[in-house]
C-alpha atoms as a PDB file:
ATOM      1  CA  UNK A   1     -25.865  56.720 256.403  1.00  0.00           C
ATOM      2  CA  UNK A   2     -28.913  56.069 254.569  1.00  0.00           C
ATOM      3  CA  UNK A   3     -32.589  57.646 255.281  1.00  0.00           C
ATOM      4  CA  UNK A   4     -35.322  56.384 253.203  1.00  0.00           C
ATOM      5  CA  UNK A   5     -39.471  57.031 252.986  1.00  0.00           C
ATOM      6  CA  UNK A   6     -41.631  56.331 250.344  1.00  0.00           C
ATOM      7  CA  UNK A   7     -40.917  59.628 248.283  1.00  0.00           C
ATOM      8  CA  UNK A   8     -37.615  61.270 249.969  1.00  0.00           C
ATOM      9  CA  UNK A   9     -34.218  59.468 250.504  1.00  0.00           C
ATOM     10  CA  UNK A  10     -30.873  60.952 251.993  1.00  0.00           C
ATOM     11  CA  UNK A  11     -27.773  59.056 251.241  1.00  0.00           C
ATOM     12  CA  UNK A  12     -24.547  60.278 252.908  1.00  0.00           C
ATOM     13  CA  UNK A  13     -20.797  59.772 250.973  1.00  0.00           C
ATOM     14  CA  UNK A  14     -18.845  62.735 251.406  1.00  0.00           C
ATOM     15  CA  UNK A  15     -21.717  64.976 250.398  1.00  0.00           C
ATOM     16  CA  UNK A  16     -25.240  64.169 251.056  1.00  0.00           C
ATOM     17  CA  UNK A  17     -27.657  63.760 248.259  1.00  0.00           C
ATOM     18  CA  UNK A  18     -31.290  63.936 248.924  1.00  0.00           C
ATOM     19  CA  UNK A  19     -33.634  62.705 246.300  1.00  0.00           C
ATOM     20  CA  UNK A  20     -37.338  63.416 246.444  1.00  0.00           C
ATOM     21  CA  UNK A  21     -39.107  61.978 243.872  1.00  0.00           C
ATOM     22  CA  UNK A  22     -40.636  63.745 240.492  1.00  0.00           C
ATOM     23  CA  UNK A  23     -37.771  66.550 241.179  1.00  0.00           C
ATOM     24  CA  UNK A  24     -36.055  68.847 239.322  1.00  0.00           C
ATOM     25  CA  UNK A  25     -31.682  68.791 239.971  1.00  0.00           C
ATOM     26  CA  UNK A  26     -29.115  70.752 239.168  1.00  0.00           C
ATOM     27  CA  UNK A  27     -26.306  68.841 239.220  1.00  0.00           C
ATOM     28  CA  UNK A  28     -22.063  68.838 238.949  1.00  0.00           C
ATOM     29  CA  UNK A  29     -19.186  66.596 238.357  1.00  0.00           C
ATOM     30  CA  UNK A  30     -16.209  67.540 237.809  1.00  0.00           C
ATOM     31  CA  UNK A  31     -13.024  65.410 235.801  1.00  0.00           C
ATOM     32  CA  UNK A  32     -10.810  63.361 238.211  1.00  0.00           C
ATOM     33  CA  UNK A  33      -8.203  66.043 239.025  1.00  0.00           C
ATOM     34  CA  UNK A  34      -9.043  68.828 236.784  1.00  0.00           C
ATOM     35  CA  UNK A  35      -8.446  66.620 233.875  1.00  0.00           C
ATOM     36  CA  UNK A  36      -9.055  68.721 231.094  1.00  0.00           C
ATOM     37  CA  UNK A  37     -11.577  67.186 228.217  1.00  0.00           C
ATOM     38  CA  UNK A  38     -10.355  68.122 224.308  1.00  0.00           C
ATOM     39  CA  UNK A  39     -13.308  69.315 222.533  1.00  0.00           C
ATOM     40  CA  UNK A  40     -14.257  65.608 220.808  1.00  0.00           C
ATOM     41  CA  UNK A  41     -14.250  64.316 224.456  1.00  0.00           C
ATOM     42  CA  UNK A  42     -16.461  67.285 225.580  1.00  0.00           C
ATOM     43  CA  UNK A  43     -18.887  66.405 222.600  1.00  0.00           C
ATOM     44  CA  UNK A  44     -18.407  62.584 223.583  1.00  0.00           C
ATOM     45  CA  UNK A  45     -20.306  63.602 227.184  1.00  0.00           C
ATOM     46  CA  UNK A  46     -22.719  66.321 225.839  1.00  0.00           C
ATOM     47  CA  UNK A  47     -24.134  63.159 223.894  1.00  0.00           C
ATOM     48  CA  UNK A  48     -24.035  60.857 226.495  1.00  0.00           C
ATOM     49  CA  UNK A  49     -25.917  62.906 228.725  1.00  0.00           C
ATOM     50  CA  UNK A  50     -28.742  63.468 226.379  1.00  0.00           C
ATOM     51  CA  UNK A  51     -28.751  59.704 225.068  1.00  0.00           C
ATOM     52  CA  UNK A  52     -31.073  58.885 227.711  1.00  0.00           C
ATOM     53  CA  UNK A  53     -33.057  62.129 227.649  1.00  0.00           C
ATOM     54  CA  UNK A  54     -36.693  62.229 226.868  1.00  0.00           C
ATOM     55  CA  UNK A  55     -35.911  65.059 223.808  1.00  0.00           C
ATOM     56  CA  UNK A  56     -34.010  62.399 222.172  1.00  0.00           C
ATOM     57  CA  UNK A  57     -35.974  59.193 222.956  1.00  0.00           C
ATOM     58  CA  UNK A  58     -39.737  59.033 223.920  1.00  0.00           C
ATOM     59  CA  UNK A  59     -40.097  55.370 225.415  1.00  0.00           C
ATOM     60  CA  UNK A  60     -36.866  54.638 226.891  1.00  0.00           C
ATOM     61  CA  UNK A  61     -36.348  57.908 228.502  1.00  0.00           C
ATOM     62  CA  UNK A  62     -34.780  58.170 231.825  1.00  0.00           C
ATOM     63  CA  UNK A  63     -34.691  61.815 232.894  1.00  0.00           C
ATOM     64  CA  UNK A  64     -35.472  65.224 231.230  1.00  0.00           C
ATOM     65  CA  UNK A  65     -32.898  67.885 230.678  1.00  0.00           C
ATOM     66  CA  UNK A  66     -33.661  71.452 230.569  1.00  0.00           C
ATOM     67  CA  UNK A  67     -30.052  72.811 230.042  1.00  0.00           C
ATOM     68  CA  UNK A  68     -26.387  70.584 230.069  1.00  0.00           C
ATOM     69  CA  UNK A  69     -22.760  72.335 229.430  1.00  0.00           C
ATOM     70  CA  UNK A  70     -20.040  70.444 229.508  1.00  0.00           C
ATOM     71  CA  UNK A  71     -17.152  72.234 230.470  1.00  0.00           C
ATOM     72  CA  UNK A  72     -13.147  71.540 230.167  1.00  0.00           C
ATOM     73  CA  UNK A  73     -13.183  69.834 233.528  1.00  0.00           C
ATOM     74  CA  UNK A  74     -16.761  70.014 234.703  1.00  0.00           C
ATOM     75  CA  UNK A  75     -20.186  69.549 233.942  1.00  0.00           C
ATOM     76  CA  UNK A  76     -23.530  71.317 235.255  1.00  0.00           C
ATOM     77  CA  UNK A  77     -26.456  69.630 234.263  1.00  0.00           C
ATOM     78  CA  UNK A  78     -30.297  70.800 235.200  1.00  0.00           C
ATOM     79  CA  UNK A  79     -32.547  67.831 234.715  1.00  0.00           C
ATOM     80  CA  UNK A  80     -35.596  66.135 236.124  1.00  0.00           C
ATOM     81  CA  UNK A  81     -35.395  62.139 236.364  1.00  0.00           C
ATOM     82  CA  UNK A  82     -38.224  60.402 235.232  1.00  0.00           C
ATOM     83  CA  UNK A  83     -40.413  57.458 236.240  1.00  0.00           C
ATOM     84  CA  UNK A  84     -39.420  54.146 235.361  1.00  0.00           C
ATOM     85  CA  UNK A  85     -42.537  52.356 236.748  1.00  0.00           C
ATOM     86  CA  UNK A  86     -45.613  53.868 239.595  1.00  0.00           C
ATOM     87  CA  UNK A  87     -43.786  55.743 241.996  1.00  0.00           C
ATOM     88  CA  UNK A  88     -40.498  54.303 241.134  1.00  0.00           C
ATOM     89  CA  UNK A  89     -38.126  57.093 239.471  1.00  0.00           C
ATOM     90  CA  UNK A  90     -34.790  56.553 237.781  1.00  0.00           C
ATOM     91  CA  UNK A  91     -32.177  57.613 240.807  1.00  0.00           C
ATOM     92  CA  UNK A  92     -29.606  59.936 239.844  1.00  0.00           C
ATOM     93  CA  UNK A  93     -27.129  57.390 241.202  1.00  0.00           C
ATOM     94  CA  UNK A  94     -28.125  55.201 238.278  1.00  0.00           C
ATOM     95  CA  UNK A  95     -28.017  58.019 236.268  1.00  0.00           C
ATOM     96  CA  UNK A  96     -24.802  59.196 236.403  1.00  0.00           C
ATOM     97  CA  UNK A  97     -23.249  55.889 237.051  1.00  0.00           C
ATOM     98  CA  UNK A  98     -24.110  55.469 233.357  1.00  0.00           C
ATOM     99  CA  UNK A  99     -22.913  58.809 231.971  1.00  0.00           C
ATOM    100  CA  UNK A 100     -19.766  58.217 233.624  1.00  0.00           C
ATOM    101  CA  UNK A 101     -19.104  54.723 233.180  1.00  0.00           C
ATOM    102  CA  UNK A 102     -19.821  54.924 229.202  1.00  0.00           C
ATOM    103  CA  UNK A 103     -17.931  57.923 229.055  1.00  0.00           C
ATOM    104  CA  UNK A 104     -15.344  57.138 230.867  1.00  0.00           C
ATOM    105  CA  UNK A 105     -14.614  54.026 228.610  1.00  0.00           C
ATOM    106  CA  UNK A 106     -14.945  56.581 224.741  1.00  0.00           C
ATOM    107  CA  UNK A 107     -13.073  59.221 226.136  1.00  0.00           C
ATOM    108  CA  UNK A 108      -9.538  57.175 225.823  1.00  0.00           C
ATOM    109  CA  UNK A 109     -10.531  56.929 222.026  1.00  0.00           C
ATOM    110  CA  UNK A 110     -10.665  60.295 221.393  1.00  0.00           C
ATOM    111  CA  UNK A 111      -8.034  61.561 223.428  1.00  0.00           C
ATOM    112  CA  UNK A 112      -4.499  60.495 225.017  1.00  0.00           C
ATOM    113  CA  UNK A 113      -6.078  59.462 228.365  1.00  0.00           C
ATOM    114  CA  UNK A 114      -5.508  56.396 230.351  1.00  0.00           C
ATOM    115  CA  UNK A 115      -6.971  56.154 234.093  1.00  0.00           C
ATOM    116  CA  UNK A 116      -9.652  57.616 235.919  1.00  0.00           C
ATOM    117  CA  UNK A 117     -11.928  60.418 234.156  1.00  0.00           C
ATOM    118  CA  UNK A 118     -14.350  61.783 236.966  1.00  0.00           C
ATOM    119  CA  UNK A 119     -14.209  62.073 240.616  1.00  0.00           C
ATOM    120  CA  UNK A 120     -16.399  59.737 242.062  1.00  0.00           C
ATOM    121  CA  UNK A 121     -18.839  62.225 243.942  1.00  0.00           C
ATOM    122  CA  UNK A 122     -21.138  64.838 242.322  1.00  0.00           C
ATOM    123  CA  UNK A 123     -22.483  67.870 243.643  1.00  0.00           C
ATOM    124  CA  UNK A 124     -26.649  67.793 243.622  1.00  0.00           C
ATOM    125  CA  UNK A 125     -29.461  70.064 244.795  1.00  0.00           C
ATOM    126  CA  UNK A 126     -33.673  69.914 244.464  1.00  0.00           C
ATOM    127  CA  UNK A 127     -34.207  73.144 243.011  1.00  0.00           C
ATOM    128  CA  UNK A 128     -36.631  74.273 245.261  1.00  0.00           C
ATOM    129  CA  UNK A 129     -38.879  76.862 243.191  1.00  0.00           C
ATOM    130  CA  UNK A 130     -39.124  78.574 239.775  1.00  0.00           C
ATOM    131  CA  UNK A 131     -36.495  81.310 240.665  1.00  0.00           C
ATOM    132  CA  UNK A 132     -33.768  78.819 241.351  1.00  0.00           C
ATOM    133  CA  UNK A 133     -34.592  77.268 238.332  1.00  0.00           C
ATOM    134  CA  UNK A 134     -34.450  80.350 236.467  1.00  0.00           C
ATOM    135  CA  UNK A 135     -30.781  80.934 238.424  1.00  0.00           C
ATOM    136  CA  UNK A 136     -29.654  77.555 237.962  1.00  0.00           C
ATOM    137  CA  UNK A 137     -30.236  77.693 233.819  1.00  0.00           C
ATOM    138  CA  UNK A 138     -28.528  81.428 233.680  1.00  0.00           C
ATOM    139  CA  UNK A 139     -25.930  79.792 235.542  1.00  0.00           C
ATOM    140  CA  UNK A 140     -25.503  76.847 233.235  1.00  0.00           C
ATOM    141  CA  UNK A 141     -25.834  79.024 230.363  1.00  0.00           C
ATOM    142  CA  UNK A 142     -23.065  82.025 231.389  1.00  0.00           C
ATOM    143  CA  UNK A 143     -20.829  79.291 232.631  1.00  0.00           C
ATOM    144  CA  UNK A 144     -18.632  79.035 229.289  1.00  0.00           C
ATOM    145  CA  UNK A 145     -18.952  82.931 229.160  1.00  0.00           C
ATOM    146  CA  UNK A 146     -17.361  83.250 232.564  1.00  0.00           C
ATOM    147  CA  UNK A 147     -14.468  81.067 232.216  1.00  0.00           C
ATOM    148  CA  UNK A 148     -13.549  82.732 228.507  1.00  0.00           C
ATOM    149  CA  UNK A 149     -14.482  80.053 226.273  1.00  0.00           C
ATOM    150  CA  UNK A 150     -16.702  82.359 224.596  1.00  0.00           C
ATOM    151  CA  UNK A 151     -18.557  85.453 223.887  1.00  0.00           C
ATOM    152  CA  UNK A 152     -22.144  84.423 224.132  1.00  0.00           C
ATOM    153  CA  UNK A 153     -23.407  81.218 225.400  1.00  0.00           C
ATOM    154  CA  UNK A 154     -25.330  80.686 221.917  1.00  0.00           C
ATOM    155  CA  UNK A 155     -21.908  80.068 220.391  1.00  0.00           C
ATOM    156  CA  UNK A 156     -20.264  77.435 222.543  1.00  0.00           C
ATOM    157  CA  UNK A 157     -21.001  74.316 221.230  1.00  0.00           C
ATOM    158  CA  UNK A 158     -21.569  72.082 224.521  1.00  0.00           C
ATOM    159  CA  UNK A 159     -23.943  74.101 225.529  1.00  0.00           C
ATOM    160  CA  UNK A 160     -27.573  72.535 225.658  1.00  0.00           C
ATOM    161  CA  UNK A 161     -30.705  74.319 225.828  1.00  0.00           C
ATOM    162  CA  UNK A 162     -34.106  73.187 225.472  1.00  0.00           C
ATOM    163  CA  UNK A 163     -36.211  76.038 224.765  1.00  0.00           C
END
């Protein structure tokens, strides 16, 4: 099922995923069953999700990220395509068709992998107004706290903040 105006579009897999344009997403994916990433694989997507990110590149930009952890077997992601012409924005099926594509062809390299990496759907939501956002970054942030991978977020290294 598809939907589709001018500035909102609802596509239907198993999970919907709305996109209205000019919005901010948090996002998840997780690793195709529970794979777990080694920590040169985790640092392998923490740059590929920022390659395209207007912090690291002005003019080629595709989408903005406010805060990115990549997990053992997940990722959460808050981020805010950008336009790639008027009223054309990058779609966050494009998006993370790259991430995981490129990824999914370095990870073998830096780990004993062979086969899939991801699942093929993602979670996505339009964060709605500042207080989600404000949840949705705490959330990112205390994820690695939660799960034991360390004591404050500061310290894990695949965290990403922009501040």
């Amino acid at each position: 099922m598809q939907f589709k105006n001018r500035d909102f579009t609802i596509k239907t897999r198993n999970l919907p995923h709305w996109e209205l344009l000019g919005s901010v997403y948090f996002i998840t994916f997780n690793t195709w069953e529970k794979l777990e990433l080694n920590h040169s694989a985790r640092k392998l997507v923490l740059d590929c999700c920022l390659f395209f990110d207007q912090s690291q590149i002005e003019n080629k930009a595709r989408y903005h990220t406010f805060a990115l952890v990549v997990m053992p077997d997940h990722v959460h992601w808050l981020m805010q395509p950008l336009p790639k012409s008027d009223n054309k924005y990058w779609s966050l099926s494009s998006i993370l068709h790259s991430i995981k594509s490129y990824s999914s062809k370095q990870i073998p390299k830096v780990m004993q992998h062979i086969g899939i990496v991801w699942q093929v759907e993602r979670y996505d939501r339009i964060v709605r107004n500042n207080q989600e956002f404000i949840n949705f970054w705490e959330y990112i942030r205390q994820n690695p706290v939660k799960a034991g991978l360390t004591e404050i977020p500061e310290d894990y290294p695949f965290l990403w903040e922009e501040f």
